[in-house]
PDB file of N, CA and C in Angstrom:
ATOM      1  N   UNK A   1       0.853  -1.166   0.000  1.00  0.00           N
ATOM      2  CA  UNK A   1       0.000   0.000   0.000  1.00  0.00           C
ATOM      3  C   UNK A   1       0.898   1.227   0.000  1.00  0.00           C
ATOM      4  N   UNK A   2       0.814   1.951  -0.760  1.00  0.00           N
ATOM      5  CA  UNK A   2       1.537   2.957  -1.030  1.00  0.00           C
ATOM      6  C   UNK A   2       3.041   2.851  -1.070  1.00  0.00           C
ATOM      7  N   UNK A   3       3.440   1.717  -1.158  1.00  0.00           N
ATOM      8  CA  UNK A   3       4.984   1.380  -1.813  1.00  0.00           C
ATOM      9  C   UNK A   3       5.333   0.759  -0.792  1.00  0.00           C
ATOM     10  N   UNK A   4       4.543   0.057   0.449  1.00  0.00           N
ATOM     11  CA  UNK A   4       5.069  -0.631   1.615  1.00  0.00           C
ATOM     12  C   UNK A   4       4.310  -1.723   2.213  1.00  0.00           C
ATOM     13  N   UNK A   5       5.133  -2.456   2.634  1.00  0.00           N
ATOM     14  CA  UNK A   5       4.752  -3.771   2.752  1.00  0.00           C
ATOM     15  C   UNK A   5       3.472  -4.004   3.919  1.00  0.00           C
ATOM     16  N   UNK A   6       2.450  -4.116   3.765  1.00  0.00           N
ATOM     17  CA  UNK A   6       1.575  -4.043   5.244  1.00  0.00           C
ATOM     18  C   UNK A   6       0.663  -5.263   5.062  1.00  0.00           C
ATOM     19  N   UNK A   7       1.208  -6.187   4.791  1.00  0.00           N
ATOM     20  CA  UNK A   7       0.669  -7.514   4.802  1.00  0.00           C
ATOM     21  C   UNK A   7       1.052  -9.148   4.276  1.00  0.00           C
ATOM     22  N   UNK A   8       0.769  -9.703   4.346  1.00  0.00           N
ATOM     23  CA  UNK A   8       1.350 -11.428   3.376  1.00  0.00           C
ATOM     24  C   UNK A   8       0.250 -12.230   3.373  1.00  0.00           C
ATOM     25  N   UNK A   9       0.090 -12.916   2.536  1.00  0.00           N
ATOM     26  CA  UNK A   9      -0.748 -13.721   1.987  1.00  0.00           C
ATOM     27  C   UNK A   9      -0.224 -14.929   1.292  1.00  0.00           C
ATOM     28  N   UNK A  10      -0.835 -16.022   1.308  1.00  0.00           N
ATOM     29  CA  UNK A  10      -0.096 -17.294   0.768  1.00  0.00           C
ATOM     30  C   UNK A  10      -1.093 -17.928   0.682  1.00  0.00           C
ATOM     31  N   UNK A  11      -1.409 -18.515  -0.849  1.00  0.00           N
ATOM     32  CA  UNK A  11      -1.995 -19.556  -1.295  1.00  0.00           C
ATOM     33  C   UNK A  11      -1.272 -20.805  -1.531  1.00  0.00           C
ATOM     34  N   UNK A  12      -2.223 -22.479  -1.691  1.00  0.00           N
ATOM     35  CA  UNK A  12      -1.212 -23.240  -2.205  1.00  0.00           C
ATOM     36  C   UNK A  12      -2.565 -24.810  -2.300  1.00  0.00           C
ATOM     37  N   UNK A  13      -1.618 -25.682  -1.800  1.00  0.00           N
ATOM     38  CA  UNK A  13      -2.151 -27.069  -1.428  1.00  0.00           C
ATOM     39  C   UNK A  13      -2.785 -26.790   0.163  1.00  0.00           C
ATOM     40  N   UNK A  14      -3.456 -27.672   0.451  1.00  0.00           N
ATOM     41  CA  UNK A  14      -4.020 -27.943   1.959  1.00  0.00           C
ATOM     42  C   UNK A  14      -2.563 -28.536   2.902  1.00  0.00           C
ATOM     43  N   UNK A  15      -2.098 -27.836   3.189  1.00  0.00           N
ATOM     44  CA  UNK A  15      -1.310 -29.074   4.202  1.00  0.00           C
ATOM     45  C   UNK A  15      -2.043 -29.362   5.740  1.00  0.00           C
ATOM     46  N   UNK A  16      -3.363 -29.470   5.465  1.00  0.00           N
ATOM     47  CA  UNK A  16      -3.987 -30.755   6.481  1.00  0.00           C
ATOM     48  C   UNK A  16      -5.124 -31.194   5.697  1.00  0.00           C
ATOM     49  N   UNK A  17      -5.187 -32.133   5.863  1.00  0.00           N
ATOM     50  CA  UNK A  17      -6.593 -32.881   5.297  1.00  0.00           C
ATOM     51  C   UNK A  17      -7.458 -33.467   5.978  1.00  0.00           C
ATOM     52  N   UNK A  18      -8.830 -32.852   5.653  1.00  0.00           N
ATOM     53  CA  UNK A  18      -9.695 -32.910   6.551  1.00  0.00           C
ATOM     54  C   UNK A  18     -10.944 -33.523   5.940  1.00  0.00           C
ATOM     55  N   UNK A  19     -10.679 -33.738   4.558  1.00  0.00           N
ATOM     56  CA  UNK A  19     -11.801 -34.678   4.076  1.00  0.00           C
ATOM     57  C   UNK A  19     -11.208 -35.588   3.345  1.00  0.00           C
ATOM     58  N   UNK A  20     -11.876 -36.873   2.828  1.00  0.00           N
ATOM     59  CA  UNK A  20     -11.578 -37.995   2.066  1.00  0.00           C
ATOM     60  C   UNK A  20     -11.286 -37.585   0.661  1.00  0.00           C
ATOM     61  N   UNK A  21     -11.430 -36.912   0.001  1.00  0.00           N
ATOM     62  CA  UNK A  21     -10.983 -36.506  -1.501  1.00  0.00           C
ATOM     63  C   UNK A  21     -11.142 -35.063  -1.547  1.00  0.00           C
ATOM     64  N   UNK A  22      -9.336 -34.388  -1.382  1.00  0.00           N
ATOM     65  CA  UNK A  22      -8.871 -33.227  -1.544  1.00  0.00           C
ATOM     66  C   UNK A  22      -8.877 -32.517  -2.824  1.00  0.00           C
ATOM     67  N   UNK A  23      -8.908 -33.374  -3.827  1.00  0.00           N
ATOM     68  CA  UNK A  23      -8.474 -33.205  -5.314  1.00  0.00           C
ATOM     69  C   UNK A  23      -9.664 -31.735  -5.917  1.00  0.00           C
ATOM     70  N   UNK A  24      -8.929 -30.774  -6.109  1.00  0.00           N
ATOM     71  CA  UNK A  24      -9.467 -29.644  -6.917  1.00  0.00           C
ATOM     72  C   UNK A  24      -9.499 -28.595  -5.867  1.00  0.00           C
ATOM     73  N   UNK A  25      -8.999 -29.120  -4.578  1.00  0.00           N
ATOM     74  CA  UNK A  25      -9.233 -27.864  -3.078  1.00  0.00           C
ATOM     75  C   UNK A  25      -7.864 -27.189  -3.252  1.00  0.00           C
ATOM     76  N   UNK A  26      -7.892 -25.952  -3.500  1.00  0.00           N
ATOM     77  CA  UNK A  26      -6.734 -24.933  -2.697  1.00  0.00           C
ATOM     78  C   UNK A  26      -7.150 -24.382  -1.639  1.00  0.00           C
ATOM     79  N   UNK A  27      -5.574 -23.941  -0.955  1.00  0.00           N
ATOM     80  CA  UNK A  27      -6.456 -23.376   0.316  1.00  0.00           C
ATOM     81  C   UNK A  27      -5.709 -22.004   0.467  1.00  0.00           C
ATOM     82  N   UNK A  28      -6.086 -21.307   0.774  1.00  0.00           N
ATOM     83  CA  UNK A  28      -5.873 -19.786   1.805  1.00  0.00           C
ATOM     84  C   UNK A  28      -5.372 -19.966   2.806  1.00  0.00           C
ATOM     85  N   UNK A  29      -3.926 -20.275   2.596  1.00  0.00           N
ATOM     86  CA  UNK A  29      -3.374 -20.526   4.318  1.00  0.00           C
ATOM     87  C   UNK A  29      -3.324 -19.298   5.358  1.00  0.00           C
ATOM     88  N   UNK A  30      -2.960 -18.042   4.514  1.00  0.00           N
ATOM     89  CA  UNK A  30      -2.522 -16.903   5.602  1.00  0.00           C
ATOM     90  C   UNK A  30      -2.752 -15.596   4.968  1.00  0.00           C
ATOM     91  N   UNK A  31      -3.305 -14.674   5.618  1.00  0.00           N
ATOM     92  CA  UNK A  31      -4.266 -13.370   5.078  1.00  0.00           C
ATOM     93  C   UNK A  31      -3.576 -12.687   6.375  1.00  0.00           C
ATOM     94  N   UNK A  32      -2.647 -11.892   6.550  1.00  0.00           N
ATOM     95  CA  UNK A  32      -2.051 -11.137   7.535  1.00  0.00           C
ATOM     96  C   UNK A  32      -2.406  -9.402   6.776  1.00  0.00           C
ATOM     97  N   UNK A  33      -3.025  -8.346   7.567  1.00  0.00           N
ATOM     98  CA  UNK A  33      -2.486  -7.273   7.379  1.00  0.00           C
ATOM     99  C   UNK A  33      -2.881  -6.665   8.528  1.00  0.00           C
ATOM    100  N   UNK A  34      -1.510  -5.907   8.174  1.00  0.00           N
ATOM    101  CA  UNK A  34      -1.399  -4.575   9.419  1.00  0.00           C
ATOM    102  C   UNK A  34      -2.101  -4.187  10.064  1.00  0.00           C
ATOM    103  N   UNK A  35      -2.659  -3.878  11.477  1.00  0.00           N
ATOM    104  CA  UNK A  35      -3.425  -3.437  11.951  1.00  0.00           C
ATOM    105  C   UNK A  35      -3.700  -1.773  11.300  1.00  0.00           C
ATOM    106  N   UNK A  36      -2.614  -1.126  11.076  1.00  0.00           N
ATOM    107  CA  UNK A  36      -3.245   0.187  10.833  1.00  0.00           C
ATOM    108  C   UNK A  36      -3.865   0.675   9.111  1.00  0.00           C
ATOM    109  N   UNK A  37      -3.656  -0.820   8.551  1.00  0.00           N
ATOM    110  CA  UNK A  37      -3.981  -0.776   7.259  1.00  0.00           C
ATOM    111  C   UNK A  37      -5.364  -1.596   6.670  1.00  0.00           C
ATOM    112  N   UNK A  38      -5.788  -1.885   8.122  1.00  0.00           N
ATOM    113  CA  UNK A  38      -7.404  -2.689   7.893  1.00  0.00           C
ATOM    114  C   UNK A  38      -8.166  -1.237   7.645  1.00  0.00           C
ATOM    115  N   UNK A  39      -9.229  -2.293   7.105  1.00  0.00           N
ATOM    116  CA  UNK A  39     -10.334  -1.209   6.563  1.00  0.00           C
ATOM    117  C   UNK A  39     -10.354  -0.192   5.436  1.00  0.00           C
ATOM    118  N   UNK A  40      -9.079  -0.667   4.851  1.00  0.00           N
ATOM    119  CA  UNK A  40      -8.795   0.269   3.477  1.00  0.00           C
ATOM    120  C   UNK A  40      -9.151  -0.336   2.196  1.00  0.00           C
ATOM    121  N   UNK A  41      -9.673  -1.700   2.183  1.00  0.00           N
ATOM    122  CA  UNK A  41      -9.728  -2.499   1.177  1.00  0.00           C
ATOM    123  C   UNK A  41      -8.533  -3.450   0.495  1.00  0.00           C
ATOM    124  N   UNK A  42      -7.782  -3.928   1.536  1.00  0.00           N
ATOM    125  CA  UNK A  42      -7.016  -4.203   1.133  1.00  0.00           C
ATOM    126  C   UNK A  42      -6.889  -5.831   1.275  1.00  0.00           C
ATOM    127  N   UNK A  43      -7.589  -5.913   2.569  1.00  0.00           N
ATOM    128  CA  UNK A  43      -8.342  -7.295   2.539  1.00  0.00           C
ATOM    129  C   UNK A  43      -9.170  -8.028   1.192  1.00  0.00           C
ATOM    130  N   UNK A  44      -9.676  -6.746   0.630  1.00  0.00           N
ATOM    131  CA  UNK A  44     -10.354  -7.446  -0.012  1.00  0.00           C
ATOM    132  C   UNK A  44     -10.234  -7.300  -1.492  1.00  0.00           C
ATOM    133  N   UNK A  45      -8.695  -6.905  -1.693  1.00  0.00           N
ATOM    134  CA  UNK A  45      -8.106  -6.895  -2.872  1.00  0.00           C
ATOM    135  C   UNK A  45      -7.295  -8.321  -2.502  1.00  0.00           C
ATOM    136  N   UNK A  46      -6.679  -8.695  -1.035  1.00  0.00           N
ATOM    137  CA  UNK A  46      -6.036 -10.242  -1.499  1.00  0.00           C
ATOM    138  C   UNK A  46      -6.758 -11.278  -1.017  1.00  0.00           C
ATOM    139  N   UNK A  47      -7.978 -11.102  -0.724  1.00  0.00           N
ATOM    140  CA  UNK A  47      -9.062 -12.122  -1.270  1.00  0.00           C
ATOM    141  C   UNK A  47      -9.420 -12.618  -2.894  1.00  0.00           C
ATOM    142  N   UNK A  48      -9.189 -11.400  -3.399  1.00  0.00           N
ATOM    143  CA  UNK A  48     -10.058 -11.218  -4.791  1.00  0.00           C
ATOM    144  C   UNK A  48      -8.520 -12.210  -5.704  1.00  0.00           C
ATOM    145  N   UNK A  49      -7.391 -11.425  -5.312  1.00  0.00           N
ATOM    146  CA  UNK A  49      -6.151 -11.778  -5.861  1.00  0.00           C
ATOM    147  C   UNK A  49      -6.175 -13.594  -5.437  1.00  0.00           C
ATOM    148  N   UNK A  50      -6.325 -13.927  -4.355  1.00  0.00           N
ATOM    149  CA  UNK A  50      -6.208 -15.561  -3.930  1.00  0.00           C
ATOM    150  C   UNK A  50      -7.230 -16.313  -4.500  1.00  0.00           C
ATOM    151  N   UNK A  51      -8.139 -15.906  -4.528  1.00  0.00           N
ATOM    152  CA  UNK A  51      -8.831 -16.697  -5.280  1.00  0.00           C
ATOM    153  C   UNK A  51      -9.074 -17.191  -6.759  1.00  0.00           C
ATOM    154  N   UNK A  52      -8.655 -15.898  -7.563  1.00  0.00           N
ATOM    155  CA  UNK A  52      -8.677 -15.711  -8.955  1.00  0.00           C
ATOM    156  C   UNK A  52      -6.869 -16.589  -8.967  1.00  0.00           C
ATOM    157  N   UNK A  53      -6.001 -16.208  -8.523  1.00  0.00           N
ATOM    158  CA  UNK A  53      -4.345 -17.217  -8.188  1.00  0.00           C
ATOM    159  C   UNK A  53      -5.090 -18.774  -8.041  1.00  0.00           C
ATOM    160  N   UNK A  54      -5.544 -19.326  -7.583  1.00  0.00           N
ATOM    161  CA  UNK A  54      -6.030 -20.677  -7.418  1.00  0.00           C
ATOM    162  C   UNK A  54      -6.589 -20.780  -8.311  1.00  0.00           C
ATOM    163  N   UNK A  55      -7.879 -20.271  -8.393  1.00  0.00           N
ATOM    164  CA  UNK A  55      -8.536 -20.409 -10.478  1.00  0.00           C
ATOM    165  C   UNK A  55      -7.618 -20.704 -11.286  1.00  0.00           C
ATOM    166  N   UNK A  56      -7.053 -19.763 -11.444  1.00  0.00           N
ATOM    167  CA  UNK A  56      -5.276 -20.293 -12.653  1.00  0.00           C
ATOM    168  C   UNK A  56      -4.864 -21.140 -12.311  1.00  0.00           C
ATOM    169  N   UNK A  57      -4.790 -21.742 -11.119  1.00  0.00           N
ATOM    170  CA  UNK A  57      -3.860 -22.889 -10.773  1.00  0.00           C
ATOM    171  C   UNK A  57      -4.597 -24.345 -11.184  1.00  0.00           C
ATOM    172  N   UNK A  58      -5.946 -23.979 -11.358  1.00  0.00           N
ATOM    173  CA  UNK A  58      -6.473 -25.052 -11.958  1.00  0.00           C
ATOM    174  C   UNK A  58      -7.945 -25.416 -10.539  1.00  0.00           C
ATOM    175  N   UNK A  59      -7.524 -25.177  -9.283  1.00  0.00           N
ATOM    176  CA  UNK A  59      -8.306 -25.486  -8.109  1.00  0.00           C
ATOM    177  C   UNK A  59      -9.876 -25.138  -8.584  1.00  0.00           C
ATOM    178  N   UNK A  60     -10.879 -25.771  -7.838  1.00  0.00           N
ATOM    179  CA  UNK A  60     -12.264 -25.315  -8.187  1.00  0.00           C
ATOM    180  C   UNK A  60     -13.021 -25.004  -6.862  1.00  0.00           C
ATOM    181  N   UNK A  61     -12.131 -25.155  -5.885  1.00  0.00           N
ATOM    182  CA  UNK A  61     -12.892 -24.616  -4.611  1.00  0.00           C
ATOM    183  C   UNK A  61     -11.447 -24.071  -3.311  1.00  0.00           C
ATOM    184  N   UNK A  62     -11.651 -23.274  -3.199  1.00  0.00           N
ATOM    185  CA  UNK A  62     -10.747 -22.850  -2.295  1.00  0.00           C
ATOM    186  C   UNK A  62     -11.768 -23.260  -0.940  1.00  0.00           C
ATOM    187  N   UNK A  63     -10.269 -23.360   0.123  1.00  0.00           N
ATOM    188  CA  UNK A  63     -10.696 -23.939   1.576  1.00  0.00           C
ATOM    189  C   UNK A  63      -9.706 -22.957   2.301  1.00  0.00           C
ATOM    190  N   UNK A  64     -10.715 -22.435   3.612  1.00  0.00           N
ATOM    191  CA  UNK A  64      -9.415 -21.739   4.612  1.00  0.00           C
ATOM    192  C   UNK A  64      -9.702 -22.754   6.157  1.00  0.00           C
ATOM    193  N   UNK A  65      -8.995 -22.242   6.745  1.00  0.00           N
ATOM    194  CA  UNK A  65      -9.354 -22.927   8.281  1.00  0.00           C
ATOM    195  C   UNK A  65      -9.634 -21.622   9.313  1.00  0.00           C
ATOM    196  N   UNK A  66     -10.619 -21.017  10.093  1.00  0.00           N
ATOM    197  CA  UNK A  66     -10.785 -19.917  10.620  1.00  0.00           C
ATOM    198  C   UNK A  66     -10.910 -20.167  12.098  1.00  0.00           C
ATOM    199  N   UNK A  67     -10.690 -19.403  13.169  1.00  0.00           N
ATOM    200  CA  UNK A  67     -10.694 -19.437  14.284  1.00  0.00           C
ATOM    201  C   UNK A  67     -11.807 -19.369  14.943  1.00  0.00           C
ATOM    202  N   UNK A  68     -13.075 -20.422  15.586  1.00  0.00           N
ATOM    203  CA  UNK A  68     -14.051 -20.108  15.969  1.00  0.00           C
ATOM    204  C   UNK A  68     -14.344 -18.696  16.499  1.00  0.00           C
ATOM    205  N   UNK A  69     -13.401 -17.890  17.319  1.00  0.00           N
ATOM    206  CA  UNK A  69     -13.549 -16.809  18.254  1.00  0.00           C
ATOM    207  C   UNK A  69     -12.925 -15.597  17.332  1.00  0.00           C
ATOM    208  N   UNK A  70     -12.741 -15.961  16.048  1.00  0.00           N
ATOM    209  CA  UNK A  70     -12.241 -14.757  15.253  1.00  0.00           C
ATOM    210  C   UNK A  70     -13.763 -13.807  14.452  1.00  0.00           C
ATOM    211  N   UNK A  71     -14.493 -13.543  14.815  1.00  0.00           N
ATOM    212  CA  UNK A  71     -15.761 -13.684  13.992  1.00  0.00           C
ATOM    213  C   UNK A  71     -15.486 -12.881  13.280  1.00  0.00           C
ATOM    214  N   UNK A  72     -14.682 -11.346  13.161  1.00  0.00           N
ATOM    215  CA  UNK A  72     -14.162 -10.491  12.249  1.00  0.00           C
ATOM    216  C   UNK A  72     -13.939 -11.130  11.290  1.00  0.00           C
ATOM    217  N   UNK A  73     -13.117 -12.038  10.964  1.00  0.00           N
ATOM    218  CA  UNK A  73     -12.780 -12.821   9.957  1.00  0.00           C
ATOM    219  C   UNK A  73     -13.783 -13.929   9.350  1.00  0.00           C
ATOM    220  N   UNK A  74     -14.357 -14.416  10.182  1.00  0.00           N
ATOM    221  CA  UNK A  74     -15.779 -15.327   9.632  1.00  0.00           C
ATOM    222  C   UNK A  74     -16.694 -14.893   8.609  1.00  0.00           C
ATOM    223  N   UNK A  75     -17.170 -12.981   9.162  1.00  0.00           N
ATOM    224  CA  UNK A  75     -17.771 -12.354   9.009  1.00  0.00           C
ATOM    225  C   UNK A  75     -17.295 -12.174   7.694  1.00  0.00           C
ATOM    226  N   UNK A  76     -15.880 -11.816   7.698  1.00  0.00           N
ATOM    227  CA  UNK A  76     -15.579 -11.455   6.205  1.00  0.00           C
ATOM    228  C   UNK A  76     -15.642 -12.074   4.935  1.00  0.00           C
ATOM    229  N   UNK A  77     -15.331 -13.593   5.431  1.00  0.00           N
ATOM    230  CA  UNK A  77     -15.120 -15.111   4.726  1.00  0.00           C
ATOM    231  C   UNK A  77     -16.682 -14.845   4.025  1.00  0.00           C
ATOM    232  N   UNK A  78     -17.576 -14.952   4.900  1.00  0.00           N
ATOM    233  CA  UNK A  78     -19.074 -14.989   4.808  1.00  0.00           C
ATOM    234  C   UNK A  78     -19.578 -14.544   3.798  1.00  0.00           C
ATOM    235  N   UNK A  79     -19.566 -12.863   3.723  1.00  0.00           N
ATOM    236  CA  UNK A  79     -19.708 -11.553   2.937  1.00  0.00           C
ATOM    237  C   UNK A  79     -18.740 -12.144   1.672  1.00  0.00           C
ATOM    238  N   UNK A  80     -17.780 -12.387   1.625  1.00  0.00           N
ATOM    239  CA  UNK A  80     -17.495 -12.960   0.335  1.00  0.00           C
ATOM    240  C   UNK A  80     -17.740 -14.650  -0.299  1.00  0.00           C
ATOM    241  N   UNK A  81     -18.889 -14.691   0.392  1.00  0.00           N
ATOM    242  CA  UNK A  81     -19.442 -16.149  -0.582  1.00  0.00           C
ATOM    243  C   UNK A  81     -18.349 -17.629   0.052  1.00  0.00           C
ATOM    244  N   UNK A  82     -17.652 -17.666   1.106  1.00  0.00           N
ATOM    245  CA  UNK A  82     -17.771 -18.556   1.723  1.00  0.00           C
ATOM    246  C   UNK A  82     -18.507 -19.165   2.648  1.00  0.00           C
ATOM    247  N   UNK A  83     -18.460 -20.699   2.986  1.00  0.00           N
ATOM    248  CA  UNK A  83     -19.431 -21.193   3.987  1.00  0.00           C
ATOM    249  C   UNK A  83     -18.817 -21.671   4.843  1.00  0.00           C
ATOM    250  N   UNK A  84     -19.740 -22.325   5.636  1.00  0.00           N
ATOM    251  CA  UNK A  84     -19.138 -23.175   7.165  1.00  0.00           C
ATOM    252  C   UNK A  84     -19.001 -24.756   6.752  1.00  0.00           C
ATOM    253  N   UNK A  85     -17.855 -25.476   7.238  1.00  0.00           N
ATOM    254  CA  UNK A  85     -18.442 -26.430   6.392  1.00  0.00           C
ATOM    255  C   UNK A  85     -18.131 -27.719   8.220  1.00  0.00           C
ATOM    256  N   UNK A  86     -18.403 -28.352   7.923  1.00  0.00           N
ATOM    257  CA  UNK A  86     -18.650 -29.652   9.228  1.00  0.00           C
ATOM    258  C   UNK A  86     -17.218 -29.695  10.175  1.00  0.00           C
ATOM    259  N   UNK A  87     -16.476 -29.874   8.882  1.00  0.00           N
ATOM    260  CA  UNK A  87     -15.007 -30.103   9.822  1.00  0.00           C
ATOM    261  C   UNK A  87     -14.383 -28.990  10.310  1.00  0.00           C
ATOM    262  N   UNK A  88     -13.765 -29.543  11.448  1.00  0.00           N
ATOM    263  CA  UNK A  88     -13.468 -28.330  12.588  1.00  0.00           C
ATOM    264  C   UNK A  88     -12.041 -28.997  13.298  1.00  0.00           C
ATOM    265  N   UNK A  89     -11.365 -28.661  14.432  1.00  0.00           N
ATOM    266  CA  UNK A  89     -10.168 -28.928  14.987  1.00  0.00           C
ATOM    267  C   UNK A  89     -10.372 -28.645  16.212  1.00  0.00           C
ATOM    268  N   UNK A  90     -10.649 -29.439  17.082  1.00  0.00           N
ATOM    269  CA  UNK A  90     -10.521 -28.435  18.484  1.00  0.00           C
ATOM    270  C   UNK A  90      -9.350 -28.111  19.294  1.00  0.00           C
ATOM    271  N   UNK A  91      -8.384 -29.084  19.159  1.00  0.00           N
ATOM    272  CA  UNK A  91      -7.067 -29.214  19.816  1.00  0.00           C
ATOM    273  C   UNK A  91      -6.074 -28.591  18.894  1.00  0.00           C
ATOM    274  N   UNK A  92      -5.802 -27.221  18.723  1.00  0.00           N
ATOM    275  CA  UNK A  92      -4.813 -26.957  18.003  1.00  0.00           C
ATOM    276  C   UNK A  92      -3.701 -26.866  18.655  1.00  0.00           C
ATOM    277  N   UNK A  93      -2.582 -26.828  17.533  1.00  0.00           N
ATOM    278  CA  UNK A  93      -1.185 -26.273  18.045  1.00  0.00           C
ATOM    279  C   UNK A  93      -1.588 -24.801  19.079  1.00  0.00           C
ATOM    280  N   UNK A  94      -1.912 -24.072  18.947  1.00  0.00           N
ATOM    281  CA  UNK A  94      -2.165 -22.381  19.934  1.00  0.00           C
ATOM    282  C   UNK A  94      -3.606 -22.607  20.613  1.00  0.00           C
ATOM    283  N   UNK A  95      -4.383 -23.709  21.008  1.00  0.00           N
ATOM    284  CA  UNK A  95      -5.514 -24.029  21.660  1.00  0.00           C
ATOM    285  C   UNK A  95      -6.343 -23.136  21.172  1.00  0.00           C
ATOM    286  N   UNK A  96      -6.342 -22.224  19.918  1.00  0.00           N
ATOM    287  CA  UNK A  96      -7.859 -21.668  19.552  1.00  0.00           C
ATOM    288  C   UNK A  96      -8.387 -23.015  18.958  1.00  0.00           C
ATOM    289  N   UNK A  97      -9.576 -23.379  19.090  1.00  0.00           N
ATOM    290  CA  UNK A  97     -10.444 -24.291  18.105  1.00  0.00           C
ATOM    291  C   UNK A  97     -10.776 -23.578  16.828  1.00  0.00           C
ATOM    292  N   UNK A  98     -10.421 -24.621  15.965  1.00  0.00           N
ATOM    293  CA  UNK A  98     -10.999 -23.795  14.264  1.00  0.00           C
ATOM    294  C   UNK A  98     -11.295 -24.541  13.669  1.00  0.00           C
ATOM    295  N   UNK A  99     -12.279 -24.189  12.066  1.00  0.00           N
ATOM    296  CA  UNK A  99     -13.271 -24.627  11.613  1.00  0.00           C
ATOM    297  C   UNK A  99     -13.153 -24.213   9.777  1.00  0.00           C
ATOM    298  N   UNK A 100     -13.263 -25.638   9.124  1.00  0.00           N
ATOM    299  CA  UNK A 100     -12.431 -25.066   8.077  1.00  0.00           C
ATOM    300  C   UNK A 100     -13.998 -24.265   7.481  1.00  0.00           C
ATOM    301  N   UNK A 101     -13.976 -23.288   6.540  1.00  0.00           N
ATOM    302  CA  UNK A 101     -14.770 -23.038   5.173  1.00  0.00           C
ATOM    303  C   UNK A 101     -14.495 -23.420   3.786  1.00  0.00           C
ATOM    304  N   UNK A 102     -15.572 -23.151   2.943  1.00  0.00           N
ATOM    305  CA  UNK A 102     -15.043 -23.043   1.368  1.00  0.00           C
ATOM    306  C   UNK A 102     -15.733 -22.465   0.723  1.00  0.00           C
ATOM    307  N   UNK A 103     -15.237 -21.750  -0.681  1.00  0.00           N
ATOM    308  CA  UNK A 103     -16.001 -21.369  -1.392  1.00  0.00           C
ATOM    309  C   UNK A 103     -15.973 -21.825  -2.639  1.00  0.00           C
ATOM    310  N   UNK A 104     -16.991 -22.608  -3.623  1.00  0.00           N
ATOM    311  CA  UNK A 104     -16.219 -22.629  -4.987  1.00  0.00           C
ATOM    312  C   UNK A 104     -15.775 -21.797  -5.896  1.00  0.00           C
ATOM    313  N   UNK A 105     -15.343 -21.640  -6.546  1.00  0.00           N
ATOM    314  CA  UNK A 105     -14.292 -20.947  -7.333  1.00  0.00           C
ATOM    315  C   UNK A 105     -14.639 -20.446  -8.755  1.00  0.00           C
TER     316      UNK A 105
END
């Protein structure tokens, strides 16, 4: 944003699998930005960018994993045409419980 770095993002493969046939899932591993750079749209320029990056890659449904207690982020997932989907984690590595989504593509 304005010639400086205020965020990272990384698309790819699932590295966990949480259903019986992965084949055509990318996932949204990591959507980081700056606290003082939320709310500018910038979220939702590397939403738009990750998803359309997986389209090219061939994927037909992107998958993220979200933090039950993050609802900011649920909320956002939501508003852009993702869902809730069954599988969830309760025992994580950092003890938040999370819950994957998807959207197709």
């Amino acid at each position: 944003y304005d010639n400086q770095v205020v965020g990272v993002l990384e698309v790819g493969i699932p590295e966990d699998i949480y259903k019986e046939n992965m084949e055509g899932i990318g996932e949204w591993r990591t959507c980081h930005i700056q606290k003082d750079f939320q709310h500018l749209g910038i979220g939702t320029k590397a939403y738009e960018f990750a998803c359309n990056r997986l389209k090219e890659l061939g994927y037909k449904t992107c998958c993220l994993w979200v933090k039950r207690q993050n609802e900011k982020a649920i909320y956002f997932h939501e508003k852009n045409g993702f869902h809730k989907t069954e599988y969830s984690c309760e025992e994580t590595i950092d003890g938040a419980p999370s819950f994957v989504m998807e959207k197709v593509l």
